[in-house]
Structures are given as structure tokens and as C-alpha cells.
N, C-alpha and C. Protein backbone atom coordinates (compact mmCIF):
# COMPACT_ATOMS: atom_id res chain seq x y z
N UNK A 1 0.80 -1.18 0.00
CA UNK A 1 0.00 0.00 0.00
C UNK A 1 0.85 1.27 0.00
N UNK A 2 2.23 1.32 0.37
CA UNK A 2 2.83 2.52 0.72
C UNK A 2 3.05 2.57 -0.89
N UNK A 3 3.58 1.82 -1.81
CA UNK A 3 4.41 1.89 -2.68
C UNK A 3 3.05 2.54 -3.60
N UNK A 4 1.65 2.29 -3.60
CA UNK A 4 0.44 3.34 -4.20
C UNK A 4 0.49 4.52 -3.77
N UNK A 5 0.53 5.30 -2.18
CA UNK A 5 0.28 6.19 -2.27
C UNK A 5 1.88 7.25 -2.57
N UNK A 6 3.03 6.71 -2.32
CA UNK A 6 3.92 7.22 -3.09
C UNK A 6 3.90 7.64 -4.83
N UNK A 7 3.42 6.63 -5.32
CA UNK A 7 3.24 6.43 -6.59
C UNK A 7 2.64 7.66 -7.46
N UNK A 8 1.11 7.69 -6.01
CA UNK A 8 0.47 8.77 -6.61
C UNK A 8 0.90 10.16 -6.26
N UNK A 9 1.44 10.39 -4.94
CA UNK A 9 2.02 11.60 -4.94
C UNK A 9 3.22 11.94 -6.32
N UNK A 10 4.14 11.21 -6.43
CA UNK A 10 5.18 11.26 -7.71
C UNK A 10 4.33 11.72 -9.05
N UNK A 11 2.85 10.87 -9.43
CA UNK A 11 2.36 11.29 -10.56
C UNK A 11 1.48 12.58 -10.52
N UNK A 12 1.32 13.18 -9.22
CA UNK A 12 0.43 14.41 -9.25
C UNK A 12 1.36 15.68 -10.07
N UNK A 13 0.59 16.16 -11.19
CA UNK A 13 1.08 17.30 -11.95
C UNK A 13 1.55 18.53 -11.00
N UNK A 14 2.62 19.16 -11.30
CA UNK A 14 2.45 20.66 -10.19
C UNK A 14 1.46 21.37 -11.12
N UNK A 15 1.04 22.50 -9.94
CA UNK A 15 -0.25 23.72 -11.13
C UNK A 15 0.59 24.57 -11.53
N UNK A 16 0.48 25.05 -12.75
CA UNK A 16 1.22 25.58 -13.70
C UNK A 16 0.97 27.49 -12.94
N UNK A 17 2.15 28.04 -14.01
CA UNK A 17 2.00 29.26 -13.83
C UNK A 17 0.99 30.33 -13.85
N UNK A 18 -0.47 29.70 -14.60
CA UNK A 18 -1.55 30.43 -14.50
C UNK A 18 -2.41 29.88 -13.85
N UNK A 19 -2.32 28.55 -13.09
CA UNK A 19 -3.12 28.16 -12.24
C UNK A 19 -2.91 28.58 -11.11
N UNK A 20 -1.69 28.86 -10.89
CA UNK A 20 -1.51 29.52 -9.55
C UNK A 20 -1.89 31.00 -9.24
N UNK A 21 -1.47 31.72 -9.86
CA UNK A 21 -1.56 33.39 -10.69
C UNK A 21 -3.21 33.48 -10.85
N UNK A 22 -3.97 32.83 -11.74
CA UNK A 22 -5.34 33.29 -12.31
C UNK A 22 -4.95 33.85 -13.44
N UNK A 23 -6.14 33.37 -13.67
CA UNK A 23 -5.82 33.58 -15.25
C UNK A 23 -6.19 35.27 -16.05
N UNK A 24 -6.53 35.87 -15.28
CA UNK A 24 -6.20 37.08 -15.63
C UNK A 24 -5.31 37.85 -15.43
N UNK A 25 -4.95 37.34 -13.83
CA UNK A 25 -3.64 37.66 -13.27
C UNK A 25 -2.36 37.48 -14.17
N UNK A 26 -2.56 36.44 -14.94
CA UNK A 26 -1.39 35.95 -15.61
C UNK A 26 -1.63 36.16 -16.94
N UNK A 27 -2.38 36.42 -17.71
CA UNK A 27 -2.63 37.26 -18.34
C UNK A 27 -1.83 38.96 -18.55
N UNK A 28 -2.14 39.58 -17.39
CA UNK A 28 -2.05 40.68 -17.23
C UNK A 28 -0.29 40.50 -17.22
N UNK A 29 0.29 39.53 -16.32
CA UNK A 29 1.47 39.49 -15.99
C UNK A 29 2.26 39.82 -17.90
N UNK A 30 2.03 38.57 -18.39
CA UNK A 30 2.37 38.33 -19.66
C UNK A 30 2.42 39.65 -20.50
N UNK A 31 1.80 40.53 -20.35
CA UNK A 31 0.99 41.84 -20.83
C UNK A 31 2.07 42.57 -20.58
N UNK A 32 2.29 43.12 -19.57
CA UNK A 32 3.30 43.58 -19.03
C UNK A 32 4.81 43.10 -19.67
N UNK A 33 5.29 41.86 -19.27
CA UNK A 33 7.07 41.65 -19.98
C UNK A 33 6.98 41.81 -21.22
N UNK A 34 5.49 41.81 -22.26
CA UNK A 34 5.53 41.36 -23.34
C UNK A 34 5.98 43.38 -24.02
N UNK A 35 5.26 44.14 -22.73
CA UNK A 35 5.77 45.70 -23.47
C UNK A 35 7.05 46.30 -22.82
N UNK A 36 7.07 45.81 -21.76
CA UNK A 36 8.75 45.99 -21.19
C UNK A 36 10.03 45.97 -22.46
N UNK A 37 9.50 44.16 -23.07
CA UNK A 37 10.35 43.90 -24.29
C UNK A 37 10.36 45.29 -25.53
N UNK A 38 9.25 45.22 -25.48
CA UNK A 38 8.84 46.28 -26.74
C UNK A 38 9.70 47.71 -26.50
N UNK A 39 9.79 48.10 -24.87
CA UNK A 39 10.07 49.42 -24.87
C UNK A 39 11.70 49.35 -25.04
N UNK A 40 11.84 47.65 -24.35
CA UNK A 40 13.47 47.67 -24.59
C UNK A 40 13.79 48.07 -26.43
N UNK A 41 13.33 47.53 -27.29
CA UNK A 41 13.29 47.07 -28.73
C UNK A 41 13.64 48.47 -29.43
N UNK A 42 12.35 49.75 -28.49
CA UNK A 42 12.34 50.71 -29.27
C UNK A 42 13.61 51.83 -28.43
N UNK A 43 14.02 51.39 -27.49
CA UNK A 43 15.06 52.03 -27.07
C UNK A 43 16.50 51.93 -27.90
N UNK A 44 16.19 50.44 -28.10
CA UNK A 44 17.81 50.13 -29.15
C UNK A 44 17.56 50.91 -30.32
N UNK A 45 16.30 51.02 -30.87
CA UNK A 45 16.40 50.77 -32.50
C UNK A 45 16.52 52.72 -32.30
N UNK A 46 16.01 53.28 -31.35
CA UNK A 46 16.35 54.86 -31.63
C UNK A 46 17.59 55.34 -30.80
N UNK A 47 18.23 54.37 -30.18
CA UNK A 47 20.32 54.82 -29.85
C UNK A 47 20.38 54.43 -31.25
N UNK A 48 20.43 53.58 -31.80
CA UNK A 48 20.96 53.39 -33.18
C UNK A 48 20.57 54.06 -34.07
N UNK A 49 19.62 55.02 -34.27
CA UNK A 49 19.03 55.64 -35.02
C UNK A 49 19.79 56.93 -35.13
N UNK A 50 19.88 57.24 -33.97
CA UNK A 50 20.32 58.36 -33.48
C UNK A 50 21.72 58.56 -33.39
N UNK A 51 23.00 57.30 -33.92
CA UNK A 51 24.38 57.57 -33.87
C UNK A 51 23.99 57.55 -35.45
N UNK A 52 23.42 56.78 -36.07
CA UNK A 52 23.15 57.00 -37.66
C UNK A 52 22.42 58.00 -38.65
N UNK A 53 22.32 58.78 -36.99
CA UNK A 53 21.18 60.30 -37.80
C UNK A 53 22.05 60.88 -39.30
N UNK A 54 22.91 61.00 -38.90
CA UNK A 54 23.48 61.85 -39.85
C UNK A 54 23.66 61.23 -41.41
N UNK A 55 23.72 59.70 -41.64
CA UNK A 55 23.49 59.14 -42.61
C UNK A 55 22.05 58.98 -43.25
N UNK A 56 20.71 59.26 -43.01
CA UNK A 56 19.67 59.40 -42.91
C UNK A 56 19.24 60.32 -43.95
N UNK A 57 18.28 60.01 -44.72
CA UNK A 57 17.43 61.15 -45.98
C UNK A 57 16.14 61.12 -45.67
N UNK A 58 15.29 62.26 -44.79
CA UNK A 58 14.17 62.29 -44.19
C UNK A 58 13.35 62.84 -45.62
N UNK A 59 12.47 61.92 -45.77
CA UNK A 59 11.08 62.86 -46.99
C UNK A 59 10.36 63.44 -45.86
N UNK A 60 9.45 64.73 -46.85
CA UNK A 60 8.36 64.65 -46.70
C UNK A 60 7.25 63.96 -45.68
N UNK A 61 6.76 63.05 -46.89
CA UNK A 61 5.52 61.97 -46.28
C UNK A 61 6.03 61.37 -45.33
N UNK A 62 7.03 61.03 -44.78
CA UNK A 62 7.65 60.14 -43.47
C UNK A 62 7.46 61.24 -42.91
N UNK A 63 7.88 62.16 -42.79
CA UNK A 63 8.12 63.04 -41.26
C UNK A 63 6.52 63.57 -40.61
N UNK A 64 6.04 63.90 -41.94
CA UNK A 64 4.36 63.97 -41.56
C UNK A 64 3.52 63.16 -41.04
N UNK A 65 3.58 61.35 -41.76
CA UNK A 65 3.11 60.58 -41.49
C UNK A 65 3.76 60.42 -39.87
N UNK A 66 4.72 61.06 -39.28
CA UNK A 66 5.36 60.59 -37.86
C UNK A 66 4.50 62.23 -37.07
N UNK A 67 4.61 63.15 -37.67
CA UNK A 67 4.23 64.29 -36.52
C UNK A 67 2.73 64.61 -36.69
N UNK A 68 2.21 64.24 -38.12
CA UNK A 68 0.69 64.63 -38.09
C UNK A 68 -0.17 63.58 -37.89
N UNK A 69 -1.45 63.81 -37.00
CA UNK A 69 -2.03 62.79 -36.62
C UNK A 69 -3.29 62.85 -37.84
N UNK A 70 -3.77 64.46 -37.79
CA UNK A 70 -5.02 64.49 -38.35
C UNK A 70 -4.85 65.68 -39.22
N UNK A 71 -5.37 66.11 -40.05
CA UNK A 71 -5.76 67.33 -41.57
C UNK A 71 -5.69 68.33 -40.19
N UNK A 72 -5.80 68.66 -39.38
CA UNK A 72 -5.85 69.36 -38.59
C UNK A 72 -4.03 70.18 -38.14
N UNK A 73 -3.34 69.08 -38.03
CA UNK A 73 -2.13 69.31 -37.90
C UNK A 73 -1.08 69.49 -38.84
N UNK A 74 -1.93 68.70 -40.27
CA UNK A 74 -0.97 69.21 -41.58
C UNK A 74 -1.52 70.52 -41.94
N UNK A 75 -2.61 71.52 -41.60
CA UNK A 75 -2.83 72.59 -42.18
C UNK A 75 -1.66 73.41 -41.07
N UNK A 76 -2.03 73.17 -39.84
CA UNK A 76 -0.97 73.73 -38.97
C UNK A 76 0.51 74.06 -39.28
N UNK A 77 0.68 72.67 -39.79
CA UNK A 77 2.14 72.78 -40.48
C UNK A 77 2.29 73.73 -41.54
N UNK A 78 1.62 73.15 -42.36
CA UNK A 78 1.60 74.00 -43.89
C UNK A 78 1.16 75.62 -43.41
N UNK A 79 0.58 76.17 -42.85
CA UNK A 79 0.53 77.62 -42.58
C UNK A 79 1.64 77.96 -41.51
N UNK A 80 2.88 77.23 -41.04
CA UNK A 80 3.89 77.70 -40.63
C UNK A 80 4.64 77.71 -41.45
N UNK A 81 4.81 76.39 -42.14
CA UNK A 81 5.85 76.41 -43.57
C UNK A 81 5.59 78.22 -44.44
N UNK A 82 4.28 78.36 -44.65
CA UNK A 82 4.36 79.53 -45.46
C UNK A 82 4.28 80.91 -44.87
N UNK A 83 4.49 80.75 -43.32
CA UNK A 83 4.89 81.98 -42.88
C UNK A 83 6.40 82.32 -42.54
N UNK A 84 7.38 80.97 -42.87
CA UNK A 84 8.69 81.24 -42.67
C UNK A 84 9.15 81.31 -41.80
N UNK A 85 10.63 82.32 -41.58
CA UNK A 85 10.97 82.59 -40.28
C UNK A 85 10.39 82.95 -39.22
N UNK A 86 9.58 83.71 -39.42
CA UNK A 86 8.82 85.01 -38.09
C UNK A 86 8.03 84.16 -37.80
N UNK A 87 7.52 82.66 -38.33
CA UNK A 87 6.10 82.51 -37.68
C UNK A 87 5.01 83.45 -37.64
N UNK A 88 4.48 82.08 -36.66
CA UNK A 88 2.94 82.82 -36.37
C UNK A 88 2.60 82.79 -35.06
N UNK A 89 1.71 83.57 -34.51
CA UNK A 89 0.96 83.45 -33.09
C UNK A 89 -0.23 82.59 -33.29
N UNK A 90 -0.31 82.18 -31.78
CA UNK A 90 -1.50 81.08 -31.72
C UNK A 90 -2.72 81.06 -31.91
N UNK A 91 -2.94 82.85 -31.86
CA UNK A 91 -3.97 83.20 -31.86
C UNK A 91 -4.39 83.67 -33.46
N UNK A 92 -3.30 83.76 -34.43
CA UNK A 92 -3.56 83.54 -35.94
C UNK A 92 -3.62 82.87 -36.51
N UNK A 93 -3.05 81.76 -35.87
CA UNK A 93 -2.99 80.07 -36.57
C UNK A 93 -4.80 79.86 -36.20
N UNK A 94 -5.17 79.84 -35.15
CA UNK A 94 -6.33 79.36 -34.31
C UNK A 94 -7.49 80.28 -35.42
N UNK A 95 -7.47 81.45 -36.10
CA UNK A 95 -7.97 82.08 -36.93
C UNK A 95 -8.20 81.86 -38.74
N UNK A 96 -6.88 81.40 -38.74
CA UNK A 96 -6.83 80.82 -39.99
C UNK A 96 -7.68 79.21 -40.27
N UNK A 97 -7.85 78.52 -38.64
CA UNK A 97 -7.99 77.62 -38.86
C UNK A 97 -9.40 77.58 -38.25
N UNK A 98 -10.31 78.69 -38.66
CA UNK A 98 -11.43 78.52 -38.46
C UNK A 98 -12.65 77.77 -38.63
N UNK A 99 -12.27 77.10 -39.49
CA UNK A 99 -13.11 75.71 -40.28
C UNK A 99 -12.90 74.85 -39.05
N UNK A 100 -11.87 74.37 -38.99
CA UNK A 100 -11.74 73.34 -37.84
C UNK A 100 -11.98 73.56 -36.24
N UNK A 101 -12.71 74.99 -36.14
CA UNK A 101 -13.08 75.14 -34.94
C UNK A 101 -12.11 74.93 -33.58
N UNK A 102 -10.77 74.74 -34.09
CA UNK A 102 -9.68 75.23 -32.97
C UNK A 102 -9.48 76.68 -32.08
N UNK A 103 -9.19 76.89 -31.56
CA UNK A 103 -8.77 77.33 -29.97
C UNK A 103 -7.39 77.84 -30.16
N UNK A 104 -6.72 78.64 -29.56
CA UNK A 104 -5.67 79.07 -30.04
C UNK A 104 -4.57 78.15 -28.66
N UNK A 105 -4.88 77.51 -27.59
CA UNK A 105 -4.38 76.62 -26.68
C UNK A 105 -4.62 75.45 -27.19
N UNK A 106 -5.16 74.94 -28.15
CA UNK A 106 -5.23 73.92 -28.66
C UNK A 106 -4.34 73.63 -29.91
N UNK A 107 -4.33 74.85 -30.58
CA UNK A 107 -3.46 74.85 -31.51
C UNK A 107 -1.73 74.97 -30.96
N UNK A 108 -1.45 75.17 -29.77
CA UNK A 108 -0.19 75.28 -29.14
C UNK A 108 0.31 73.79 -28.49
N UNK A 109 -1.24 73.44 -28.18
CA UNK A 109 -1.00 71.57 -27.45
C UNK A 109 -0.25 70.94 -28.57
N UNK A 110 -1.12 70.92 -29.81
CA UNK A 110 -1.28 70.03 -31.08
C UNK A 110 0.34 70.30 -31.36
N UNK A 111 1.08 71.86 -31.58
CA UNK A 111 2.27 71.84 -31.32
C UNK A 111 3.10 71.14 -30.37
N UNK A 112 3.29 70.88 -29.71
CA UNK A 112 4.03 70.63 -28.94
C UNK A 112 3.42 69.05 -28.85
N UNK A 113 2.43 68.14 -29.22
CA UNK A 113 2.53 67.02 -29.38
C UNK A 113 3.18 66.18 -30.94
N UNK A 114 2.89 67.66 -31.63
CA UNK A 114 3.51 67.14 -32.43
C UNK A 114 5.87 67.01 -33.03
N UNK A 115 5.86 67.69 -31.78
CA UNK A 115 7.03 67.86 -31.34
C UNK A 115 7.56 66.89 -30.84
N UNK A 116 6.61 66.42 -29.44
CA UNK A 116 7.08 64.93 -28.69
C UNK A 116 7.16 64.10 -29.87
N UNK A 117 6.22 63.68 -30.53
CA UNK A 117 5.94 62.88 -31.63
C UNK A 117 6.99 62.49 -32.58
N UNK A 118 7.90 63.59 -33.23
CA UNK A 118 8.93 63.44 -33.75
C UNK A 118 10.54 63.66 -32.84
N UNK A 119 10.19 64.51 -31.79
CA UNK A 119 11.53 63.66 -31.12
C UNK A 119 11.98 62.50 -30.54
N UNK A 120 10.55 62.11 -30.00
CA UNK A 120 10.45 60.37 -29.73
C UNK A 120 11.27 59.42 -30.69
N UNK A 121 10.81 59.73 -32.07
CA UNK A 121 11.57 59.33 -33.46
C UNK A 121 12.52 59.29 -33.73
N UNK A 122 12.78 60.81 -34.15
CA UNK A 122 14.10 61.00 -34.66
C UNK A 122 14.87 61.76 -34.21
N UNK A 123 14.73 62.40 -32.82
CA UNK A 123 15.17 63.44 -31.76
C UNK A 123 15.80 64.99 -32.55
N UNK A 124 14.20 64.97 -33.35
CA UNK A 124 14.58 66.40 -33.85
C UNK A 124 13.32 67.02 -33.77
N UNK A 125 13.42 68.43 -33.25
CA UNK A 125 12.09 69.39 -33.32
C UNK A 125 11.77 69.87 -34.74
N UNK A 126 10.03 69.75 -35.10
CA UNK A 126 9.77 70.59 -36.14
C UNK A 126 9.21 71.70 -35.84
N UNK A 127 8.89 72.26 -34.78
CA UNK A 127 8.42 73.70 -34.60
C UNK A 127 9.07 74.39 -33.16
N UNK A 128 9.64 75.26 -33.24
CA UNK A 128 10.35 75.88 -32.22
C UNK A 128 8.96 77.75 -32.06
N UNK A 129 9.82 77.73 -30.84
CA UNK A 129 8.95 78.60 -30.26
C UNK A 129 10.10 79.99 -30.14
N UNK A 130 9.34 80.93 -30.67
CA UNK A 130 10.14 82.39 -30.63
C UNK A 130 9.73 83.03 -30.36
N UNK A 131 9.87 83.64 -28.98
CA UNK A 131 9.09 84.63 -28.60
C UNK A 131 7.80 84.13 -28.31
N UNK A 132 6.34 84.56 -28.72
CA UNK A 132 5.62 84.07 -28.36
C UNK A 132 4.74 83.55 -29.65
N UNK A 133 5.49 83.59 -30.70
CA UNK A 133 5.27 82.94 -31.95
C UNK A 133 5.84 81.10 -32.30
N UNK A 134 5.00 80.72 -32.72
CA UNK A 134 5.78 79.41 -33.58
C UNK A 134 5.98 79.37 -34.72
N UNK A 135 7.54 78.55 -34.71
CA UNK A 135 7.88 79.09 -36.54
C UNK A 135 8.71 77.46 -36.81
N UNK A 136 9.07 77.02 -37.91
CA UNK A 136 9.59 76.45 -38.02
C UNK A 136 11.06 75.83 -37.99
N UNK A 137 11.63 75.01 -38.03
CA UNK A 137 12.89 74.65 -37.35
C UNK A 137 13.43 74.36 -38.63
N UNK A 138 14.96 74.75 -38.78
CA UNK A 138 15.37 74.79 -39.84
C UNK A 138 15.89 73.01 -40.88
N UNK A 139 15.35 71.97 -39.68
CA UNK A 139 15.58 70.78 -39.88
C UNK A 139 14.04 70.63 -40.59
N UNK A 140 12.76 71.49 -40.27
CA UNK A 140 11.61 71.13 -41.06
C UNK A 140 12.29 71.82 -42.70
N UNK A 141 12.29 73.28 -42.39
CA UNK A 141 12.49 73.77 -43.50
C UNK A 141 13.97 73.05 -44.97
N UNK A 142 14.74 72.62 -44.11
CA UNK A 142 15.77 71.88 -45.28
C UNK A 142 14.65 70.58 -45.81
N UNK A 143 13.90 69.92 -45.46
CA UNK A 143 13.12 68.98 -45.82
C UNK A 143 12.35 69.67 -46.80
N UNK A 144 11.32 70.59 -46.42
CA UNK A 144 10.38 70.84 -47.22
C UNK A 144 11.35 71.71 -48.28
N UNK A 145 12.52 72.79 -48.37
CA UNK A 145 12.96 73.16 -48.68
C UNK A 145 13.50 72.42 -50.27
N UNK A 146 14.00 70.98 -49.77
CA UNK A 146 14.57 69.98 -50.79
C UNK A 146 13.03 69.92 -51.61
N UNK A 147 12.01 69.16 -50.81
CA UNK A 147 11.21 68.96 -51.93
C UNK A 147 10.64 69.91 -52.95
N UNK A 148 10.54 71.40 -52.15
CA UNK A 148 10.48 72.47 -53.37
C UNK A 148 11.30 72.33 -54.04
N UNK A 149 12.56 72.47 -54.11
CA UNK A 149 13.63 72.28 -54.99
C UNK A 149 13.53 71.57 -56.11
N UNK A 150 13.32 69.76 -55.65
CA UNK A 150 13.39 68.83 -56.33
C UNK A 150 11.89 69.09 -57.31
N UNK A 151 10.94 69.65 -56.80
CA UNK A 151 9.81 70.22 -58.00
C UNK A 151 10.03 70.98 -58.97
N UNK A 152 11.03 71.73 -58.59
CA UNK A 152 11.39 73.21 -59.65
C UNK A 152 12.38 72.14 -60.44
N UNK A 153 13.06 71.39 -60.13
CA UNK A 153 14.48 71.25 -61.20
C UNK A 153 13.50 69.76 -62.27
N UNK A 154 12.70 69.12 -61.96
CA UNK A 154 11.65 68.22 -62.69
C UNK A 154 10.92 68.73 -63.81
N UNK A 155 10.95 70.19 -63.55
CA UNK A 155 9.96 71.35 -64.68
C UNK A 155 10.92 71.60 -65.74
């Protein structure tokens, strides 16, 4: 009889890692290392990005597709692009952009997220602040700058 109930203790399974945990618990756990990894992933790939900046040819449509979320933020752009150096105030952007029913603190957020947005990226600002105007950064303007270029010399 001893040599059965040995037997059966030896064949009892242990409970696994989500039986013990719950299964949401462990779930959730999984959830977690699985973006830890991710944040490690995107930490390497932008140190490396970032000793290789200088080898790098930024378009256009990439830098937009990274800082603009919505038609809201490419008109933003595009009416700084065509005010140049001096910029604009928030409260003319917020005017111009009367269709879209913006706010002139909203139009300063949308800046400055769209700032995080591309330094997260490529640790470069597209709109700098002067004074109490926003104008563009001369890393937007060599971009858009090239693609005017590259339009005029195609003609």
C-alpha cells in the first residue's frame, strides 16, 4: 500500500503558472514583460538611429506621417511652412484655422505634441517657439525646402 500512495504523490502534476496566478492575473502578468520587451526594442532601435542620424534622408511623407495625426495638424504645419521665419501666433494660426473650430491653446497643445511625436523618433524638433510665436525649425524647412527644390528642377 505505501508503494500506491507514493506512486500517486510522484504522478500528481504541479499547477502551472496560470493556475496559480489566475488567469487574468497571468494574463495581465504576460501583458506587461511582453511591453517591457517592446520598450526595450524601441530604445535600441532609436540609440541606433540616433548615432546613424546623420546618414539618414528624411522625406516629406515620413516626417508627416510621424508628426501629423489628423488634416488638422498638416494645415498647422503647412501655414507655418508659409509663414517662414517670423512665424505665427497662436492666436492667428487658431484664426486661420477657423473651419476646424480650434482654440488658439489647442493649436499650441497640437504643437508641442507634435514635437514629442517626432523627437520620440528621430530626436529632432519641427516647430520651435520664438518669442511668443511658432515658426519652423530649420531641420523642417531643409526637408520641405529639398522637396520644393526637387519640383522646380523636374519642370
Amino acid at each position: 500500500m505505501e508503494t500506491e500512495t507514493g506512486d500517486v504523490a510522484e504522478s500528481r502534476k504541479k499547477r502551472s503558472r496560470e493556475a496559480r496566478a489566475g488567469r487574468v492575473k497571468y494574463t495581465l502578468q504576460l501583458i506587461r514583460e511582453v511591453q517591457g520587451d517592446v520598450r526595450d526594442l524601441e530604445l535600441m532601435a532609436r540609440t541606433v538611429f540616433a548615432g546613424l542620424k546623420g546618414l539618414f534622408h528624411f522625406e516629406k511623407p515620413l516626417i508627416e506621417k510621424i508628426c501629423c495625426s489628423d488634416e488638422v495638424e498638416r494645415e498647422i504645419l503647412q501655414l507655418l511652412l508659409e509663414a517662414g521665419d517670423g512665424g505665427l501666433l497662436p492666436k492667428e494660426l487658431a484664426a486661420r484655422l477657423a473651419g476646424y473650430r480650434v482654440q488658439r491653446n489647442q493649436v499650441s497643445r497640437r504643437i508641442v505634441r507634435m514635437n514629442k511625436r517626432l523627437q520620440k523618433e528621430i530626436g529632432e524638433k519641427l516647430v520651435e517657439q520664438r518669442g511668443w510665436h511658432w515658426a519652423v525649425t530649420s531641420f523642417a524647412l531643409e526637408i520641405w525646402g529639398e522637396e520644393n527644390g526637387r519640383a522646380e528642377h523636374t519642370h
